[in-house]
C-alpha atoms as a PDB file:
ATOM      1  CA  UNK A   1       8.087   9.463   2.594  1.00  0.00           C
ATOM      2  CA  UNK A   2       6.024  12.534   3.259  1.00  0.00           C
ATOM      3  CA  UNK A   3       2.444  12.580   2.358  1.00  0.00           C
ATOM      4  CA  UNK A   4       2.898  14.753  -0.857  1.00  0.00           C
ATOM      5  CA  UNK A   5       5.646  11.929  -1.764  1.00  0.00           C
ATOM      6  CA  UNK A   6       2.943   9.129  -0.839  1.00  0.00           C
ATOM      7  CA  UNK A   7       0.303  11.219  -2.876  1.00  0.00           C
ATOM      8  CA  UNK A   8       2.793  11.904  -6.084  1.00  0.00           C
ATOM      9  CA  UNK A   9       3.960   8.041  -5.624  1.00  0.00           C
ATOM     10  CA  UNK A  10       0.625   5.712  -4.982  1.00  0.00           C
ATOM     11  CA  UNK A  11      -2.488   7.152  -6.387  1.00  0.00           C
ATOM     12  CA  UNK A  12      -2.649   5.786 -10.228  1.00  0.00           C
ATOM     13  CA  UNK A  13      -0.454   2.868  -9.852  1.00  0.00           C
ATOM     14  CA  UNK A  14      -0.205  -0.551  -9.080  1.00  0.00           C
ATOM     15  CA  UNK A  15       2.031  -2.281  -6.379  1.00  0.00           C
ATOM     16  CA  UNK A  16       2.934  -5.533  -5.739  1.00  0.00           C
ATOM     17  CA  UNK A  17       4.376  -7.908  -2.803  1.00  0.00           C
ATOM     18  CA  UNK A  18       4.332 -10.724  -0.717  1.00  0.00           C
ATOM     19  CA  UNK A  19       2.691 -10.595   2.533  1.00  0.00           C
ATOM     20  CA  UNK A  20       3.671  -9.847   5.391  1.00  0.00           C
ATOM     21  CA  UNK A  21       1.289 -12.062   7.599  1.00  0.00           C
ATOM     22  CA  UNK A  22       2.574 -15.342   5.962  1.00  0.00           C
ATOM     23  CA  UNK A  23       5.683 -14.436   4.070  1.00  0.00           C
ATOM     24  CA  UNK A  24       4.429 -16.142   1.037  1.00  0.00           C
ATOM     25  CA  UNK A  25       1.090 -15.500  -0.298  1.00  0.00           C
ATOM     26  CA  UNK A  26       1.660 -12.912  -3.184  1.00  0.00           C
ATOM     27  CA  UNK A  27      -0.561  -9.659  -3.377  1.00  0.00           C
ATOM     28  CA  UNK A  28      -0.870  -7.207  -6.147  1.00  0.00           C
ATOM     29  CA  UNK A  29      -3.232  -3.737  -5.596  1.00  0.00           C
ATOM     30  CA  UNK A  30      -4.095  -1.344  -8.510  1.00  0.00           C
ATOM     31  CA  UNK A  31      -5.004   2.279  -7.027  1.00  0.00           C
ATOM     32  CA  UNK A  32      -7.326   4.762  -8.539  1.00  0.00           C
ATOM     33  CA  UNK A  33      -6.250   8.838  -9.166  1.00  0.00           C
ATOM     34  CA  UNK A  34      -7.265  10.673  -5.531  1.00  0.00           C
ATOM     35  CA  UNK A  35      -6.598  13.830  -3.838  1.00  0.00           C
ATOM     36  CA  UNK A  36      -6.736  12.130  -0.467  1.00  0.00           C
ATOM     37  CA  UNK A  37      -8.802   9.156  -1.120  1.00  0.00           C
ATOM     38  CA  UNK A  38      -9.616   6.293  -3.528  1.00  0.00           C
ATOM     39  CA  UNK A  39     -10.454   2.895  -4.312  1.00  0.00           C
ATOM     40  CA  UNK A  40      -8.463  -0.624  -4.732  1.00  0.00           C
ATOM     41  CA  UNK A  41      -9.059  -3.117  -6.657  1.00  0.00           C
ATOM     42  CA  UNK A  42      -7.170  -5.919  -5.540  1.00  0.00           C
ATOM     43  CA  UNK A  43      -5.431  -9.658  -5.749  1.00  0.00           C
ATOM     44  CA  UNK A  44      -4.186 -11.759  -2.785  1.00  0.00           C
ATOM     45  CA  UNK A  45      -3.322 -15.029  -3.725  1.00  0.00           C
ATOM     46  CA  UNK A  46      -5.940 -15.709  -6.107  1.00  0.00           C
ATOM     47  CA  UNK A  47      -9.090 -13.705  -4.351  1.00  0.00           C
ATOM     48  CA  UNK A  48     -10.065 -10.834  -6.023  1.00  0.00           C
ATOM     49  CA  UNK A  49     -11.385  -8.044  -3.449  1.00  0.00           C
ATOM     50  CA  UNK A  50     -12.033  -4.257  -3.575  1.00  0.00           C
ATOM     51  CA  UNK A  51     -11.389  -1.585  -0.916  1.00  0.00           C
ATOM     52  CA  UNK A  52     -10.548   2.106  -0.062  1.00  0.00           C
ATOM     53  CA  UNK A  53      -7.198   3.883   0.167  1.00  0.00           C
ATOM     54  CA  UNK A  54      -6.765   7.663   1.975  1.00  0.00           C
ATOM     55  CA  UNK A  55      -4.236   9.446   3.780  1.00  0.00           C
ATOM     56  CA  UNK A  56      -4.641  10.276   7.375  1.00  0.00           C
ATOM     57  CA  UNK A  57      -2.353  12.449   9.303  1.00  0.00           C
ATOM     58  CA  UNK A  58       1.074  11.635   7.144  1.00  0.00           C
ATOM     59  CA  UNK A  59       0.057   7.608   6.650  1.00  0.00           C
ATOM     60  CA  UNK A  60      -1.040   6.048   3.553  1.00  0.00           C
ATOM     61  CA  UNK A  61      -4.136   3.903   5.087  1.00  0.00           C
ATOM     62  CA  UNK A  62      -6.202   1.259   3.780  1.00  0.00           C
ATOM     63  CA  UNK A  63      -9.879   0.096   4.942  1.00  0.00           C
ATOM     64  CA  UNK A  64     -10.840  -3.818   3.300  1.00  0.00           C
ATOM     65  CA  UNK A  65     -14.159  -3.701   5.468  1.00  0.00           C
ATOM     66  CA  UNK A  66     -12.690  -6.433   7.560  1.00  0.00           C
ATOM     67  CA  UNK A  67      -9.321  -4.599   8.527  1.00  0.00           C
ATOM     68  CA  UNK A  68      -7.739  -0.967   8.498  1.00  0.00           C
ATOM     69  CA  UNK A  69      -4.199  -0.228   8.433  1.00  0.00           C
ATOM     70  CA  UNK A  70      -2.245   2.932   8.012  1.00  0.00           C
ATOM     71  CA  UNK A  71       1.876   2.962   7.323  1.00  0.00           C
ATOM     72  CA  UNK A  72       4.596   5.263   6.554  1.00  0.00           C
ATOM     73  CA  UNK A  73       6.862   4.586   3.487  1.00  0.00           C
ATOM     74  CA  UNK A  74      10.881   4.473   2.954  1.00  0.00           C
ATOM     75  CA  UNK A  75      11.661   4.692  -0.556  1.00  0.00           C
ATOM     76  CA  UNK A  76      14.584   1.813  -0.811  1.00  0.00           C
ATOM     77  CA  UNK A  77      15.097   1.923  -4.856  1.00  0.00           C
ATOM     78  CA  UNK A  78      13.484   3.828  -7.731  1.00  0.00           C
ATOM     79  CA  UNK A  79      10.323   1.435  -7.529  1.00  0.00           C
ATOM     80  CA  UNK A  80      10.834  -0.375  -3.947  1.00  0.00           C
ATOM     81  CA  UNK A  81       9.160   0.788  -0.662  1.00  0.00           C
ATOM     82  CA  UNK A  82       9.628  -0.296   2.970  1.00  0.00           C
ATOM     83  CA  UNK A  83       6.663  -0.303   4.590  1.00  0.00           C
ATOM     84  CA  UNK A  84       6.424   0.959   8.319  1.00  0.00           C
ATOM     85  CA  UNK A  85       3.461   0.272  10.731  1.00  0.00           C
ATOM     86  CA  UNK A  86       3.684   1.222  13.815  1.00  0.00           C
ATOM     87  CA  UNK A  87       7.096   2.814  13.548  1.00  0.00           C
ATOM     88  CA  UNK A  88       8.854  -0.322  12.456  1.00  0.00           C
ATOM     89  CA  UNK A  89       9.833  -1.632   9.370  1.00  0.00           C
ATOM     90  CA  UNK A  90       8.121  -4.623   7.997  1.00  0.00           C
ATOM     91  CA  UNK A  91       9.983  -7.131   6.617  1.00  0.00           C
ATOM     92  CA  UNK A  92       8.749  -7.535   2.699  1.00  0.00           C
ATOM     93  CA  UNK A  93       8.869  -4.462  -0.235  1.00  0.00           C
ATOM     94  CA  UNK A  94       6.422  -2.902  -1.894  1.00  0.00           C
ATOM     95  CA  UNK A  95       7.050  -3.087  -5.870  1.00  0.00           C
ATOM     96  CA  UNK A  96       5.522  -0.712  -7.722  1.00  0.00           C
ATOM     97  CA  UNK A  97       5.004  -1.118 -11.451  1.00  0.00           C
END
């Protein structure tokens, strides 16, 4: 996805999964409206956290004070993404509702 895809796509809604670092603990993020930059409020497993969304050269990015990742998206269905970090495709979706 290009960044005004990401930008049309991500701010305002809420997207769910399953993670990626264990394959099994279920996630679900709610993003705010942003230009370039906004805030998460957040469910993994059952911990609630907030953090801080933005777009950096092309890639959707994410900073939870502990960690900071940035991917690029492939759209797979009308409301599925493939995530890519680091040029490679992860292996679980992105659902967004």
């Amino acid at each position: 996805m290009t960044e005004k895809e990401m930008l049309a796509t991500l701010p305002g809604s809420t997207v769910h999964g399953i993670s990626n670092q264990d394959n099994k603990t279920g996630w679900v993020q709610a993003y705010s409206k942003g230009r370039k930059k906004g805030k998460i409020a957040g469910l993994f497993g059952s911990d609630e956290y907030e953090s801080d969304w933005r777009v950096i050269d092309g890639q959707w990015c994410e900073d939870w004070g502990e960690g900071f990742h940035c991917w690029n998206f492939e759209r797979v269905g009308a409301n599925k993404l493939r995530v890519h970090q680091g040029g490679k495709p992860l292996k679980n979706l992105w659902t967004i509702k």
